[in-house]
Protein backbone atom coordinates (compact mmCIF):
# COMPACT_ATOMS: atom_id res chain seq x y z
CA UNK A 1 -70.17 -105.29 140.19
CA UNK A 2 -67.13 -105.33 138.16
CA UNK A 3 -67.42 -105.51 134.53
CA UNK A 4 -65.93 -108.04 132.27
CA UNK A 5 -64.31 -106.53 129.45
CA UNK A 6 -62.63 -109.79 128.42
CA UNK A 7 -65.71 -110.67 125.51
CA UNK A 8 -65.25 -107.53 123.81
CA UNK A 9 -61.53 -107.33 123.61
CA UNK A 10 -61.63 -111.30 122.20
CA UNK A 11 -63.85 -110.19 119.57
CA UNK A 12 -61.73 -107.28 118.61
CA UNK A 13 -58.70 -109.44 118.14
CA UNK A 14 -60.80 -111.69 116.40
CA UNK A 15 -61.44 -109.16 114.01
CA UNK A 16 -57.95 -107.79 113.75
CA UNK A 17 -56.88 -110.89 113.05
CA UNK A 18 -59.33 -111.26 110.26
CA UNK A 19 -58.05 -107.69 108.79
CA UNK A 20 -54.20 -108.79 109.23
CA UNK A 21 -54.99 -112.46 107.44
CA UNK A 22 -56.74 -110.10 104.50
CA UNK A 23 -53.96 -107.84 104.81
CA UNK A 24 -51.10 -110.57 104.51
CA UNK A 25 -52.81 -112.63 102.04
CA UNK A 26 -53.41 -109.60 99.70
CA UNK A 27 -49.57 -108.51 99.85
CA UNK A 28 -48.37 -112.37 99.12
CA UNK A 29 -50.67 -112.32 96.09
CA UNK A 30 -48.81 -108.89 94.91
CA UNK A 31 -45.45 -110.68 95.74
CA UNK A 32 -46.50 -113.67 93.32
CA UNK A 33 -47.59 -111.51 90.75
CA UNK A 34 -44.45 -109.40 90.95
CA UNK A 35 -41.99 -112.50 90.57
CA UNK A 36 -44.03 -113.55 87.68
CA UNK A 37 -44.00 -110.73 85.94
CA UNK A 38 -40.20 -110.49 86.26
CA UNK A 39 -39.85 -114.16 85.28
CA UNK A 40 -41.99 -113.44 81.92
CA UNK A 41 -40.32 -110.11 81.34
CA UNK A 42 -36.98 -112.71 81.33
CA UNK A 43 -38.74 -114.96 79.62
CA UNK A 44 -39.52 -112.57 77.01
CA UNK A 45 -35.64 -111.43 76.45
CA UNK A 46 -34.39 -114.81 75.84
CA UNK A 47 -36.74 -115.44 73.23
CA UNK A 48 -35.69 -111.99 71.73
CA UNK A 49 -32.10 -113.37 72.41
CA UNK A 50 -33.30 -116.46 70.40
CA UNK A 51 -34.21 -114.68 67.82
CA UNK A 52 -31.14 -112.56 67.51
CA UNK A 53 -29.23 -115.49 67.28
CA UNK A 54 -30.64 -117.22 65.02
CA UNK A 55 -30.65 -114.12 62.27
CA UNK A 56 -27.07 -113.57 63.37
CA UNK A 57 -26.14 -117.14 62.29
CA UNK A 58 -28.49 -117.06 59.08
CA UNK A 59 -26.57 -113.86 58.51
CA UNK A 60 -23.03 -115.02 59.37
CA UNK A 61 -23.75 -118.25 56.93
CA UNK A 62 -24.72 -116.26 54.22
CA UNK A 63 -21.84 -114.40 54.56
CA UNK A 64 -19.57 -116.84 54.73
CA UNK A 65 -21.16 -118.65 51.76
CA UNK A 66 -20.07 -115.25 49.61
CA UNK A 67 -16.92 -115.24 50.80
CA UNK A 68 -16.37 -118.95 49.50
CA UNK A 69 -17.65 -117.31 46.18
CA UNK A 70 -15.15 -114.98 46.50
CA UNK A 71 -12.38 -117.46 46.67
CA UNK A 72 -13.38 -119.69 44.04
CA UNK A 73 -13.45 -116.69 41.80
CA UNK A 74 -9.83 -115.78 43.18
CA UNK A 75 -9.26 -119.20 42.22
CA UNK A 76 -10.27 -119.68 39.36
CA UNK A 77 -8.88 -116.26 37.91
CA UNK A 78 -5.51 -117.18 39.41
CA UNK A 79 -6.07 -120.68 37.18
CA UNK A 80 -6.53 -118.47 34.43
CA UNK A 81 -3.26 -116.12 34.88
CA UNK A 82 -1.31 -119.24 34.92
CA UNK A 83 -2.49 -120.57 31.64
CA UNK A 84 -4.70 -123.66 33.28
CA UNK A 85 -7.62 -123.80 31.56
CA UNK A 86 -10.92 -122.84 33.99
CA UNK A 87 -13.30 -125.42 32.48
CA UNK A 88 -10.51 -128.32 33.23
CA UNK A 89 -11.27 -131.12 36.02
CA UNK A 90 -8.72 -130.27 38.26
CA UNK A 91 -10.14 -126.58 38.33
CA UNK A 92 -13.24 -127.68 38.86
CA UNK A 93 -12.54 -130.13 41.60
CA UNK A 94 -10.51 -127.50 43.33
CA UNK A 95 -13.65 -125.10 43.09
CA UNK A 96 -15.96 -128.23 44.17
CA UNK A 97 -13.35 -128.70 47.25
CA UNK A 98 -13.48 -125.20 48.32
CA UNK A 99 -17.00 -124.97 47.80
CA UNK A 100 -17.62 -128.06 50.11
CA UNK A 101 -15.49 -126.79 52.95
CA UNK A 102 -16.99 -123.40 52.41
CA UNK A 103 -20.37 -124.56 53.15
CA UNK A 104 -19.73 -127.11 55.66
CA UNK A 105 -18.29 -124.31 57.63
CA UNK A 106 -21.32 -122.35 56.73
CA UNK A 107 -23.63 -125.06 58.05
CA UNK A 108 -21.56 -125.04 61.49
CA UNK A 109 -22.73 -121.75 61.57
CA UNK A 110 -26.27 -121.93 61.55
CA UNK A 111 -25.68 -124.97 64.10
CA UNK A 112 -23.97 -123.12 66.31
CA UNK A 113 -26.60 -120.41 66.12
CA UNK A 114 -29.30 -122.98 66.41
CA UNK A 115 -27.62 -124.21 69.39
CA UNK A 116 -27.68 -121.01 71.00
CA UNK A 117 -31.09 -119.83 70.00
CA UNK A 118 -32.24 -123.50 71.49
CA UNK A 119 -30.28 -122.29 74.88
CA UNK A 120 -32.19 -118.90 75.16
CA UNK A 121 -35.71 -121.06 74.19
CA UNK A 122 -35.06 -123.48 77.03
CA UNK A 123 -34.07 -120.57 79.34
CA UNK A 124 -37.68 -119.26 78.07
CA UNK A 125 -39.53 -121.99 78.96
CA UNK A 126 -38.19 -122.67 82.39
CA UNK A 127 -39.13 -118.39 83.30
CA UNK A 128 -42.04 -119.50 82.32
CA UNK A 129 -42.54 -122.34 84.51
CA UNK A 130 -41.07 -120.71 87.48
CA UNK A 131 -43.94 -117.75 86.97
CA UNK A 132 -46.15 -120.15 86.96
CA UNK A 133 -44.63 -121.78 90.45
CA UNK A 134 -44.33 -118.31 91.73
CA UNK A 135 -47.95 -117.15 90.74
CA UNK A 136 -49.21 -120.51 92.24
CA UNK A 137 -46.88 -120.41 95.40
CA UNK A 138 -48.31 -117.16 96.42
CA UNK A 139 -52.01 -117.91 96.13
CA UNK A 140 -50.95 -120.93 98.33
CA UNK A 141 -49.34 -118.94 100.95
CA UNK A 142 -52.20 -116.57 101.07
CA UNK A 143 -55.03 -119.04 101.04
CA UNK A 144 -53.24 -120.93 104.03
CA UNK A 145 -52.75 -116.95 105.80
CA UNK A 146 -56.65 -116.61 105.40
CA UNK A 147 -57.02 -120.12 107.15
CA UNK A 148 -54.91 -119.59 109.93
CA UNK A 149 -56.11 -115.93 110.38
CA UNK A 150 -59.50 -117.19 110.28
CA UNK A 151 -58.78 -120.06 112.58
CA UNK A 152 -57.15 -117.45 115.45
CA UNK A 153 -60.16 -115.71 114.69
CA UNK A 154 -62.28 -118.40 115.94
CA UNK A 155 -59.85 -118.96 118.48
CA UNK A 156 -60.46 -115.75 120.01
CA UNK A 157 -64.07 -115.47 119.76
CA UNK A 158 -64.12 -118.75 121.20
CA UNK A 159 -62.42 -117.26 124.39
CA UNK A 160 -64.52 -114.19 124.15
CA UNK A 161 -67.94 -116.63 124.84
CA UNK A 162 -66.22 -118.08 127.24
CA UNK A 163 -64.61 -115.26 128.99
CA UNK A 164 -68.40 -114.21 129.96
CA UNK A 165 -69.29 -117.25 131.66
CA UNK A 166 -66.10 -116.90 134.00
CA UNK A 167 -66.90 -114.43 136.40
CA UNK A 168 -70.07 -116.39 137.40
CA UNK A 169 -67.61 -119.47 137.83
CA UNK A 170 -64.78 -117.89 139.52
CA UNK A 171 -67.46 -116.42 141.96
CA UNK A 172 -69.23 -119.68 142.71
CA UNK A 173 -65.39 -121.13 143.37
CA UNK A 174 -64.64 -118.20 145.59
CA UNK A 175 -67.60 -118.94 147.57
CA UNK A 176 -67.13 -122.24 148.02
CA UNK A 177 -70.56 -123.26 146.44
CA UNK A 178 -68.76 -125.38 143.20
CA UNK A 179 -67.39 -128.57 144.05
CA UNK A 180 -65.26 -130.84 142.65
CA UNK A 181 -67.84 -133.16 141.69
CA UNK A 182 -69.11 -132.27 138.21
CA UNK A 183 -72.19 -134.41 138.46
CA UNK A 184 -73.06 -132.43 141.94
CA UNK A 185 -72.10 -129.28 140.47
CA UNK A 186 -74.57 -130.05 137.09
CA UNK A 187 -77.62 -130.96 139.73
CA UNK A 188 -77.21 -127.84 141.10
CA UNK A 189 -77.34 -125.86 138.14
CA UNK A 190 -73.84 -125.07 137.94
């Protein structure tokens, strides 16, 4: 009598196929949690690049504001050498002109620093999100390993039970005792 060593080799891929599913799912969850951590580790630069630029501009306005001082005090002494009195109108619109343009430029600036600080936030926010996407993507891709490895699993114990009942078939068929009648064949116990 020959022995059927079909069952036990089903069941053993059915198991390996559990371990491999396990094994898949576990490195596609590291995966995920790798590219998040990358995206938030960018995520975390641009809002330090944010932040940069916006004290640069503060910074760059502020100077700029002095240096206006500076040249309204140039001004007004080079009034002065000339014999124009500093307390006139026309000194003092010249010093309310230059102080006008001075801080409009200054307020450019801090626009333009705003502008790119708001860049570096929105380039933030979207890291974020695609951690997020990448942290949910994996635990997708490993829940649907664990189904499929379960399924084959199944799959193979499946033809493990019904690997045993075959020899006891294929015997019956080689000795001519199992028709092709199925309701003959279930009368007869087969």
């Amino acid at each position: 009598m020959a022995t059927n060593y079909l069952p036990g080799l089903n069941y053993m891929l059915a198991f390996g196929s559990l371990f491999a599913a396990q094994s898949e799912a576990s490195a596609q969850r590291a995966q995920g949690d790798f590219e998040a951590g990358q995206f938030l580790r960018n995520a975390r630069f641009a809002e330090l690049q944010a932040e940069d630029a916006t004290r640069r501009g503060a910074l760059s306005a502020s100077r700029q504001r002095g240096q206006v001082r500076g040249v309204i005090g140039s001004q007004q002494v080079a009034f002065a050498s000339q014999g124009v009195d500093v307390g006139s109108r026309s000194v003092a619109d010249v010093a309310a002109d230059s102080g006008l343009k001075g801080e409009l430029d200054a307020i450019t600036i801090e626009n333009n620093a705003f502008r790119e600080a708001f860049g570096f936030r929105v380039e933030a926010a979207e890291s974020r999100a695609a951690a997020s996407g990448a942290r949910t993507q994996s635990r997708s891709n490993a829940g649907n390993t664990l189904i499929t490895g379960g399924l084959n699993a199944l799959n193979f114990t499946a033809q493990g039970l019904a690997s045993r009942d075959k020899p006891k078939k294929d015997k019956l068929v080689k000795n001519n005792q199992l028709t092709d009648n199925p309701r003959f064949n279930k009368r007869r116990g087969l």
